[in-house]
C-alpha atoms as a PDB file:
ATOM      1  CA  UNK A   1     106.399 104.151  70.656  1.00  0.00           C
ATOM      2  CA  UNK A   2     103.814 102.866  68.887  1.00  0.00           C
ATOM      3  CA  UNK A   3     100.858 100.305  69.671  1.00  0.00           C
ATOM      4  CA  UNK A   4     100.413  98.641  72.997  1.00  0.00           C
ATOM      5  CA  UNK A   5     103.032 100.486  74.646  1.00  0.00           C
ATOM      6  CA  UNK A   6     101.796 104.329  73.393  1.00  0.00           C
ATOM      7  CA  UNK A   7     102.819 106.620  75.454  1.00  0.00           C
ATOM      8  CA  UNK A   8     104.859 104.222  78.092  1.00  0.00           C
ATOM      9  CA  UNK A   9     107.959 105.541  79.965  1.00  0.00           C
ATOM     10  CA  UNK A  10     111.128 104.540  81.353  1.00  0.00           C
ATOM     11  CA  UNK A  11     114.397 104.336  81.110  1.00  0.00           C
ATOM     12  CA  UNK A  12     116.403 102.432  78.158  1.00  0.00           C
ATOM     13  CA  UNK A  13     119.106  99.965  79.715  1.00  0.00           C
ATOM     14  CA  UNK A  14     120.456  98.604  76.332  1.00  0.00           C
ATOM     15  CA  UNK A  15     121.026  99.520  73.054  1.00  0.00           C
ATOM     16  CA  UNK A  16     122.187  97.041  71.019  1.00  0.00           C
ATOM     17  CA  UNK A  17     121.922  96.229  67.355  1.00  0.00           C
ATOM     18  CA  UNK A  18     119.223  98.467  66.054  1.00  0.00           C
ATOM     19  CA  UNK A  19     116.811  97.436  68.790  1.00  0.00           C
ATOM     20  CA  UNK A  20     116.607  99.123  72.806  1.00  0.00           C
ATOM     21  CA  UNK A  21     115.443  97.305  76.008  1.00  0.00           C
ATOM     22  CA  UNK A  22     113.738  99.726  78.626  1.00  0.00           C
ATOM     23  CA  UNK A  23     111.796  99.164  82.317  1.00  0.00           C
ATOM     24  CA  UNK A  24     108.791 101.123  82.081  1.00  0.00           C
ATOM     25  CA  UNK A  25     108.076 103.493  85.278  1.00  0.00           C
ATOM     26  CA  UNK A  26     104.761 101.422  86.229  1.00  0.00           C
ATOM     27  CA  UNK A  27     103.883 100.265  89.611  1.00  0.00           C
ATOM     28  CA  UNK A  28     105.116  96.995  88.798  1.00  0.00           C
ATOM     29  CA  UNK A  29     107.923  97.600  86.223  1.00  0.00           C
ATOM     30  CA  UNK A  30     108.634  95.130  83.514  1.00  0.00           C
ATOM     31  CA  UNK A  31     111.174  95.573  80.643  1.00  0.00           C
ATOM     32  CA  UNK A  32     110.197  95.739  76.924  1.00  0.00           C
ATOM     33  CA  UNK A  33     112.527  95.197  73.645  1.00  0.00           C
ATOM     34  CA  UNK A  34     111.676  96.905  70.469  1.00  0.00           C
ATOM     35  CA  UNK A  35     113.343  98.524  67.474  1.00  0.00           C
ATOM     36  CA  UNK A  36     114.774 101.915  68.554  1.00  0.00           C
ATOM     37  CA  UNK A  37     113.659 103.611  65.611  1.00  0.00           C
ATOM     38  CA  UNK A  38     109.887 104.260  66.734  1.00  0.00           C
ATOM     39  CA  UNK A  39     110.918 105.334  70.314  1.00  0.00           C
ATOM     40  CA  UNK A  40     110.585 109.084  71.264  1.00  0.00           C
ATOM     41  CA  UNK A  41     113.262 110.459  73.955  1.00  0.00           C
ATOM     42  CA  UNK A  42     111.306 113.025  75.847  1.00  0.00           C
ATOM     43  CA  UNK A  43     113.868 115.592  77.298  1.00  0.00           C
ATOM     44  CA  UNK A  44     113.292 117.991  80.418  1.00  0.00           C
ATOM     45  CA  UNK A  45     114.912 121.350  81.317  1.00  0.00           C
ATOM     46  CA  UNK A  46     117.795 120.203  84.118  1.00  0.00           C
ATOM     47  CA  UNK A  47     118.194 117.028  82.343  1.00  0.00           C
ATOM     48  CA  UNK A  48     121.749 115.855  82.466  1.00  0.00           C
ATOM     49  CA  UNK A  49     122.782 114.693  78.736  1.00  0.00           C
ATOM     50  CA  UNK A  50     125.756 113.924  76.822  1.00  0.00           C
ATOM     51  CA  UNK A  51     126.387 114.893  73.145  1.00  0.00           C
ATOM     52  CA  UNK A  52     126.479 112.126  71.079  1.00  0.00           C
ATOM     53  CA  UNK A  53     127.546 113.762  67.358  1.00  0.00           C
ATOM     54  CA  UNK A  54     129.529 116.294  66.371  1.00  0.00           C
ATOM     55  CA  UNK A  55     132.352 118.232  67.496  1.00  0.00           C
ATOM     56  CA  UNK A  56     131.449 117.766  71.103  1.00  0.00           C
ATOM     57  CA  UNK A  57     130.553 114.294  71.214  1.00  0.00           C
ATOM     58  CA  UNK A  58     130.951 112.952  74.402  1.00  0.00           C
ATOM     59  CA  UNK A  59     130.884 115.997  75.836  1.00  0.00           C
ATOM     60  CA  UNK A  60     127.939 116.390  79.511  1.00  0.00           C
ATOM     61  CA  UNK A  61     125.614 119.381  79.469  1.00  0.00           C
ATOM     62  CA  UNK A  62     122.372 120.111  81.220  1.00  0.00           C
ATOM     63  CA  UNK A  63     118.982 120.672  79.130  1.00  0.00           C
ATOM     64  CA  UNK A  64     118.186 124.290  79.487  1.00  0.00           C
ATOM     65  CA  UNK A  65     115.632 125.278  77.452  1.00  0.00           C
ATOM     66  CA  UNK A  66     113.048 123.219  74.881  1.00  0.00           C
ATOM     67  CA  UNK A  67     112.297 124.787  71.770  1.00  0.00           C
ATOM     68  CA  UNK A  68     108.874 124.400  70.069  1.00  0.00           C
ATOM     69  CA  UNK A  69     108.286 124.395  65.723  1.00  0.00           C
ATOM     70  CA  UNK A  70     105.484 126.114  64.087  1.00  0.00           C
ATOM     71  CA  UNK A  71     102.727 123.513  65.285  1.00  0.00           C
ATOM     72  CA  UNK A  72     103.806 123.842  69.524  1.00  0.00           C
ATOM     73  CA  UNK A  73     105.523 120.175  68.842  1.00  0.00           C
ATOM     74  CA  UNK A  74     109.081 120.254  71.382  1.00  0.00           C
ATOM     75  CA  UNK A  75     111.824 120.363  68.294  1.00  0.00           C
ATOM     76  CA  UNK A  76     115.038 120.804  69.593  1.00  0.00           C
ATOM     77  CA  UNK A  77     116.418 121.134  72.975  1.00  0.00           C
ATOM     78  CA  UNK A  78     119.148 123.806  74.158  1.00  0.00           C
ATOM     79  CA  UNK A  79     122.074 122.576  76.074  1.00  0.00           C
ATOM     80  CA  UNK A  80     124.395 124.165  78.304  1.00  0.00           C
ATOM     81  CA  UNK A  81     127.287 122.786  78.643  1.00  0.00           C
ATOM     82  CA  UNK A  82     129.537 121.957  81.528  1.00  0.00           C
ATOM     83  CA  UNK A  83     132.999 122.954  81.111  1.00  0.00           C
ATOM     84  CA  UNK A  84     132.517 126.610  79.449  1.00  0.00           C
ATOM     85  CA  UNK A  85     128.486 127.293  79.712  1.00  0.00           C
ATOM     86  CA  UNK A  86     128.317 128.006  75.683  1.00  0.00           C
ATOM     87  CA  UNK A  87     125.514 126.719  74.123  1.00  0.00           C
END
C-alpha cells in the first residue's frame, strides 16, 4: 500500500467494487478501506490459495516455491496443486 499504511498487514475481509477492506495484524487491530489496486498480496511457501483465472480457476493448491526476477524482487509464486500435485 502506499502512504500511511506502508508496509501494514492483515487480512482482506471484503472485496467489493474496486475497493478492499482489511484488519491489520497490530496489537490493537482496526480495519482500513482503500482501492485494491495499490495493495500488494505477499504470499508464503505452505500458503493455502485458490486459482482465480484460467483453466483451473477455483481450483485449492498450496504455495510451494517463490520465484525471484532479475533484481531479487518475489515475481511469481509456484503452486502445487491438490487433487493431482502438477504444477
Amino acid at each position: 500500500m502506499e502512504g500511511q499504511f506502508k508496509d501494514c498487514k492483515g487480512f482482506i475481509t471484503i472485496i467489493q467494487d474496486g475497493f478492499i477492506t482489511f484488519k491489520t495484524e497490530e496489537a490493537k487491530p482496526f480495519e482500513v478501506k482503500t482501492r485494491a489496486h495499490i495493495v500488494k498480496k505477499c504470499f508464503k511457501i505452505g500458503e493455502s490459495v485458490r486459482i482465480i483465472q484460467g483453466n483451473r480457476a477455483g481450483e485449492p493448491g498450496v504455495i510451494s516455491q517463490i520465484l525471484k526476477d532479475s533484481r531479487g524482487q518475489d515475481s511469481h509464486a509456484v503452486i502445487t496443486m491438490m487433487d493431482d500435485s502438477c504444477h
